[in-house]
Protein backbone atom coordinates (compact mmCIF):
# COMPACT_ATOMS: atom_id res chain seq x y z
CA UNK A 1 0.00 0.00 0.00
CA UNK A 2 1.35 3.47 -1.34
CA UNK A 3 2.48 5.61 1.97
CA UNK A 4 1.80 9.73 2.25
CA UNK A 5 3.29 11.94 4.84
CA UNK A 6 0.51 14.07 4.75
CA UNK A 7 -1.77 13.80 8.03
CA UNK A 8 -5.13 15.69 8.41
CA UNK A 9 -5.27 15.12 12.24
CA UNK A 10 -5.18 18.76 13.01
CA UNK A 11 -8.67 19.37 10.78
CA UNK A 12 -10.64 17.13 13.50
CA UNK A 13 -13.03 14.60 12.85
CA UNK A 14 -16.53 16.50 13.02
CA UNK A 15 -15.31 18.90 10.92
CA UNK A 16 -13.73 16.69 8.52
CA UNK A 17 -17.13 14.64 8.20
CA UNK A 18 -19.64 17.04 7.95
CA UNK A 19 -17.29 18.45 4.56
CA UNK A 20 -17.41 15.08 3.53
CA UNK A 21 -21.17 14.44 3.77
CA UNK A 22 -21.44 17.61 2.39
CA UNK A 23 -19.25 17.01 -0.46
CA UNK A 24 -20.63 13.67 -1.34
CA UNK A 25 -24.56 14.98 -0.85
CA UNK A 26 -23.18 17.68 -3.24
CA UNK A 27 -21.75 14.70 -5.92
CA UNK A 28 -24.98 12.83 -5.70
CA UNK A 29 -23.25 9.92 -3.74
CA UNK A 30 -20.56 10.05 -6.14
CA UNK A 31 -17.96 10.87 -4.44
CA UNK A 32 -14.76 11.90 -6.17
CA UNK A 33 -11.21 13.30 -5.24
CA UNK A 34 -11.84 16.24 -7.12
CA UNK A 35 -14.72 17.01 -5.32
CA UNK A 36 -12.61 16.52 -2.28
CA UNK A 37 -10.21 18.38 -3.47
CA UNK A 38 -12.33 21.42 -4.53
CA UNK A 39 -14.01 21.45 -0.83
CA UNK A 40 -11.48 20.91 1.35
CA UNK A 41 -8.68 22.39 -0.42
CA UNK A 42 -10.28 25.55 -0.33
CA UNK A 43 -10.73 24.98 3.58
CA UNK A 44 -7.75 24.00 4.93
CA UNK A 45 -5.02 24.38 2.29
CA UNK A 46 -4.22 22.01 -0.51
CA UNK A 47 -1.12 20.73 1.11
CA UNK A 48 -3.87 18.32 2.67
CA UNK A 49 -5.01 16.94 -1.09
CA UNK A 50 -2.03 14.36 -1.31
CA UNK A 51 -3.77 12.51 2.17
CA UNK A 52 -6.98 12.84 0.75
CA UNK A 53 -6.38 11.29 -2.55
CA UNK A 54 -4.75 8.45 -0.94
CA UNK A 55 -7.69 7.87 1.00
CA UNK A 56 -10.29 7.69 -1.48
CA UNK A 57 -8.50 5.46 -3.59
CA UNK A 58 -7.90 2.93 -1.28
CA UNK A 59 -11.17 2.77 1.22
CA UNK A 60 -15.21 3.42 0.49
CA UNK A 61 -16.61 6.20 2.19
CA UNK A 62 -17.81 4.24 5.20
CA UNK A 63 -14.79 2.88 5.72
CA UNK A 64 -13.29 6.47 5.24
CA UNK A 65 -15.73 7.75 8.05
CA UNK A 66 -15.05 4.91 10.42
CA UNK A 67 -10.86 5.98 10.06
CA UNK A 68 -11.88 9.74 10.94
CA UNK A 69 -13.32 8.79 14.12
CA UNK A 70 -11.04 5.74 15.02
CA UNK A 71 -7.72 7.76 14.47
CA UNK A 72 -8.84 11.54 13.85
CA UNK A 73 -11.02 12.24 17.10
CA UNK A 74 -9.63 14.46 19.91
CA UNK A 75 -9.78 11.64 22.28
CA UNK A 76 -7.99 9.33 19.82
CA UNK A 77 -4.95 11.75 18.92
CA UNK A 78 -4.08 12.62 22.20
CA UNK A 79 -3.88 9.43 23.44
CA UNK A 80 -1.27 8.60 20.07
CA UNK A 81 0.56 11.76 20.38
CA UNK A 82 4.27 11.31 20.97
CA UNK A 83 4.94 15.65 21.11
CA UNK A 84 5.65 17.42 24.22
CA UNK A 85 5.81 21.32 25.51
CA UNK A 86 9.30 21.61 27.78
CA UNK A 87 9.11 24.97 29.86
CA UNK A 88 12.46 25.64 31.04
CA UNK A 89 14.64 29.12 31.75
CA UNK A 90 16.03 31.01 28.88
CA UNK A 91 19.68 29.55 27.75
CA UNK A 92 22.36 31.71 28.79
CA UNK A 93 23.05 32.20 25.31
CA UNK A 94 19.53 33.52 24.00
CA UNK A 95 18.83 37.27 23.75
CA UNK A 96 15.69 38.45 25.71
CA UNK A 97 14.04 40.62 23.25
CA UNK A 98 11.07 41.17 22.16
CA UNK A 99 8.78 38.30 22.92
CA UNK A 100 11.52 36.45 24.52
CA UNK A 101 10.96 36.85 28.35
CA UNK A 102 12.61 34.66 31.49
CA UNK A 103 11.10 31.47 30.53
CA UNK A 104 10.57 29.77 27.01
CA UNK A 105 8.93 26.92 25.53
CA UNK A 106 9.78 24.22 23.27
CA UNK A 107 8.21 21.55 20.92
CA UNK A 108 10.03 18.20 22.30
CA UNK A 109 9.50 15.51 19.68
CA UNK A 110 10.10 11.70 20.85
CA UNK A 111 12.77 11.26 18.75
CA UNK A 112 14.78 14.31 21.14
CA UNK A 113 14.77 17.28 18.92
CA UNK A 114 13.35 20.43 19.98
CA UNK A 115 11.73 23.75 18.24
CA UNK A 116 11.53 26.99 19.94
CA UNK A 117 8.17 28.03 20.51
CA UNK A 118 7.71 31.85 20.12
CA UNK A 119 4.29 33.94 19.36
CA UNK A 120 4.44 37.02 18.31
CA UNK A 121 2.44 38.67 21.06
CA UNK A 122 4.04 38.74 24.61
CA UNK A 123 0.19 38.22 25.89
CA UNK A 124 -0.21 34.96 23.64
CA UNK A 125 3.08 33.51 25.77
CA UNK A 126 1.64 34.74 29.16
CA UNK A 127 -2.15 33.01 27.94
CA UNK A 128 -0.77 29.87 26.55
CA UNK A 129 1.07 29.19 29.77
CA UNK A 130 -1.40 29.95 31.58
CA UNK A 131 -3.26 26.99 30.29
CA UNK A 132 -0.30 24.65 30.37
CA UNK A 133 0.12 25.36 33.90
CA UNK A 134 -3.48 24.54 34.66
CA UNK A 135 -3.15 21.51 32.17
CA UNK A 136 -0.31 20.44 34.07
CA UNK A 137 -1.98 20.72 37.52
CA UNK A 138 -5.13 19.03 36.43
CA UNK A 139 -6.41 16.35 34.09
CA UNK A 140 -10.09 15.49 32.97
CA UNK A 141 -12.57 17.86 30.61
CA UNK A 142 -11.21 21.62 31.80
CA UNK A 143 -12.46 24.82 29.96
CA UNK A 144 -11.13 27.54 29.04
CA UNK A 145 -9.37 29.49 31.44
CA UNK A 146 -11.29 33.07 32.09
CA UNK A 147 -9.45 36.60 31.82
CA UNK A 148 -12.02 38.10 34.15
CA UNK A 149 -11.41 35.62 36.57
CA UNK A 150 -7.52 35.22 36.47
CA UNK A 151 -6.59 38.92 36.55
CA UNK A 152 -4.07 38.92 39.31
CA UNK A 153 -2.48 35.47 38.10
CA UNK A 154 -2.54 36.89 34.74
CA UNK A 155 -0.48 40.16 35.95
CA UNK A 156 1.56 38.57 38.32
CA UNK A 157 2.59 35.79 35.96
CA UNK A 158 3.17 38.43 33.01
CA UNK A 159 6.13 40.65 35.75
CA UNK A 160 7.73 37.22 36.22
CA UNK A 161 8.16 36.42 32.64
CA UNK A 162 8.86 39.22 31.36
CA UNK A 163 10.54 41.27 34.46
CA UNK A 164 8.16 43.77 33.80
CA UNK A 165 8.16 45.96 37.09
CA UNK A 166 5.56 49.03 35.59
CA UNK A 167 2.16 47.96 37.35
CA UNK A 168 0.52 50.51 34.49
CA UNK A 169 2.47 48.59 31.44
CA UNK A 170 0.88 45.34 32.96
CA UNK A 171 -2.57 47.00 33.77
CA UNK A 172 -2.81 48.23 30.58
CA UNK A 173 -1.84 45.12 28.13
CA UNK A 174 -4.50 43.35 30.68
CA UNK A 175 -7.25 45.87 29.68
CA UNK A 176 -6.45 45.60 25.86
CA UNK A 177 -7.36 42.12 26.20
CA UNK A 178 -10.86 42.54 27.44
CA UNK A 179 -11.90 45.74 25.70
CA UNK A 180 -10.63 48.44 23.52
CA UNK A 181 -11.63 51.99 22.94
CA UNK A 182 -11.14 53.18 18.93
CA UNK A 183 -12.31 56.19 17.78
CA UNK A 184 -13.60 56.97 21.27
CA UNK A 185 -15.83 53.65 21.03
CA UNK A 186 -15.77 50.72 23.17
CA UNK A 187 -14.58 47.61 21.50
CA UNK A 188 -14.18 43.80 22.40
CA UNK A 189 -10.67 43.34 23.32
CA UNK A 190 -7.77 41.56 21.46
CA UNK A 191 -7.93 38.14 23.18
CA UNK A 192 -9.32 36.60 19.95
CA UNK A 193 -6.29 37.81 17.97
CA UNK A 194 -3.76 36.04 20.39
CA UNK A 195 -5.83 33.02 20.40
CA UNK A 196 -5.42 33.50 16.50
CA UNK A 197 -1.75 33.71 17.29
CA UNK A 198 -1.23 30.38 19.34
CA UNK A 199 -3.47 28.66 16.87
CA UNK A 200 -1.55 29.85 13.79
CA UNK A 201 2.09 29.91 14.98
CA UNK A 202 1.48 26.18 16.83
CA UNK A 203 -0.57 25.09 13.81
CA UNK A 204 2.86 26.07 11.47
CA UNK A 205 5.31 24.31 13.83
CA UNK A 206 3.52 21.35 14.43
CA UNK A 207 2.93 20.70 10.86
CA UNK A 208 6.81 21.70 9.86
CA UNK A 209 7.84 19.22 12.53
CA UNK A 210 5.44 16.12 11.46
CA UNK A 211 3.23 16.49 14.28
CA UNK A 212 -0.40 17.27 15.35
CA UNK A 213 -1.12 20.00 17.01
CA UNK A 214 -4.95 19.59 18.07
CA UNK A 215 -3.82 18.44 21.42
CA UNK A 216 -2.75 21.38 22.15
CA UNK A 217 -4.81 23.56 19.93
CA UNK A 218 -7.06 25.77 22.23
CA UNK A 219 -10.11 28.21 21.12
CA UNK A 220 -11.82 30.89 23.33
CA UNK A 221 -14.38 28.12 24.80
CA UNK A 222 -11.83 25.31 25.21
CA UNK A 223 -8.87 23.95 27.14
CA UNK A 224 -5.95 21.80 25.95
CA UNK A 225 -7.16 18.65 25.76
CA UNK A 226 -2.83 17.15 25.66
CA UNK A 227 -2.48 14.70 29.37
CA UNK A 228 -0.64 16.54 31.81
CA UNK A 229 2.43 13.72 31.01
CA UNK A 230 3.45 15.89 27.86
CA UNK A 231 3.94 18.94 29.44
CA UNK A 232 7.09 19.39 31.51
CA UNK A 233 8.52 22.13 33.40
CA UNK A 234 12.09 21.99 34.15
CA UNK A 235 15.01 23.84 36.50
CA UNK A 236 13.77 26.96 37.59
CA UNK A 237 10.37 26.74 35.62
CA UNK A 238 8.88 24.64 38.26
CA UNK A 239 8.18 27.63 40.36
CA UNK A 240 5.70 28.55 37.29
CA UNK A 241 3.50 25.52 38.63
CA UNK A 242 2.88 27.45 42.18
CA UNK A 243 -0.03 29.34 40.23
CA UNK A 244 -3.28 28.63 40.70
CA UNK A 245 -5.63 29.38 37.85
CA UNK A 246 -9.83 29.40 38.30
């Protein structure tokens, strides 16, 4: 059987069936890999066409369905996934600018090699580690962590990562996250654009290194769903895991 390095398990299974019932509703039953192609191409980029092909030549669409939830469900990936986030202190030889604060993270693949992990908001590091401390500290169905409700966590975490000692600077980059004024009008705050950062910059790396990121894809309404066993702080970091998130 022909092999394809293309995997779709970052697309997730609901998703990925509903196109395909839609698709093959749309062929009259007929489902071809053009069709695919056309539909899900123009979803989630046609570097996922090579995988799809493959499929559709070699199963029926029941059997295709079955595979999506057997290997493509949340539940099902995690479980499979041999990826890991290391938190550990800045090497002595790394430059803290920018987005580079006291502590960074790192894509740890089972076969040892690592990929720096770096957003390109200081916010989406302070939020994402948030939730991988909380991950960490707890297993089980967790939701998304709350802004409103992790304020002082949220600051307090942000000054040690960043050694940011100007309460105002820290006050301020909290506020933009929950609202905005433009043009002397209130507007919703910029915690959907570093979500949008995470997803995109975690969705790149992942895919560059082989991996899946949906275990530790996150949206505004839900937690990682990775085990707490793939997430490891080490030296220093572990002080990161006296916070308490709610």
């Amino acid at each position: 059987m022909k092999k394809t390095n293309c995997n779709l398990s970052g697309i997730g299974a609901e998703t990925f069936i509903s196109l395909f019932a839609q698709s093959h509703e749309e062929s009259h039953g007929n489902v071809t890999a053009k069709a695919i192609e056309t539909l899900l191409g123009e979803q989630f980029g046609y570097q996922v066409v090579p995988a799809l092909k493959f499929l559709l030549d070699n199963t029926t669409p029941a059997a295709l369905v079955r595979f999506v939830y057997d290997f493509m469900s949340p539940r099902s990936v995690v479980a499979h996934s041999t990826a890991s986030i290391v938190v550990r202190p800045i090497p002595w030889q790394m430059n803290r600018t920018g987005n580079i604060g006291r502590y960074v993270m790192y894509l740890h693949r089972q076969d040892g090699t690592e990929n720096l992990i770096r957003f390109t908001h200081q916010a989406s590091t302070i939020f994402f580690l948030m939730h991988l401390i909380d991950r960490h500290q707890r297993s089980g169905e967790l939701d998304a962590l709350s802004l409103h409700r992790n304020e002082k966590p949220f600051k307090r975490l942000y000054r040690m990562v960043y050694d940011t000692v100007n309460d105002d600077i820290v006050a301020s980059r909290y506020r933009s996250l929950l609202r905005r004024v433009v043009d002397h009008r209130l507007r919703a705050g910029r915690k959907s654009a570093i979500i949008l950062d995470i997803r995109n910059h975690l969705g790149q790396l992942f895919s560059a290194c082989g991996e899946s990121y949906q275990p530790f894809a996150m949206t505004a309404h839900s937690h990682l769903s990775i085990t707490p066993d793939h997430i490891v702080f080490e030296g220093e970091a572990e002080c990161l895991l006296e916070f308490y998130f709610r």
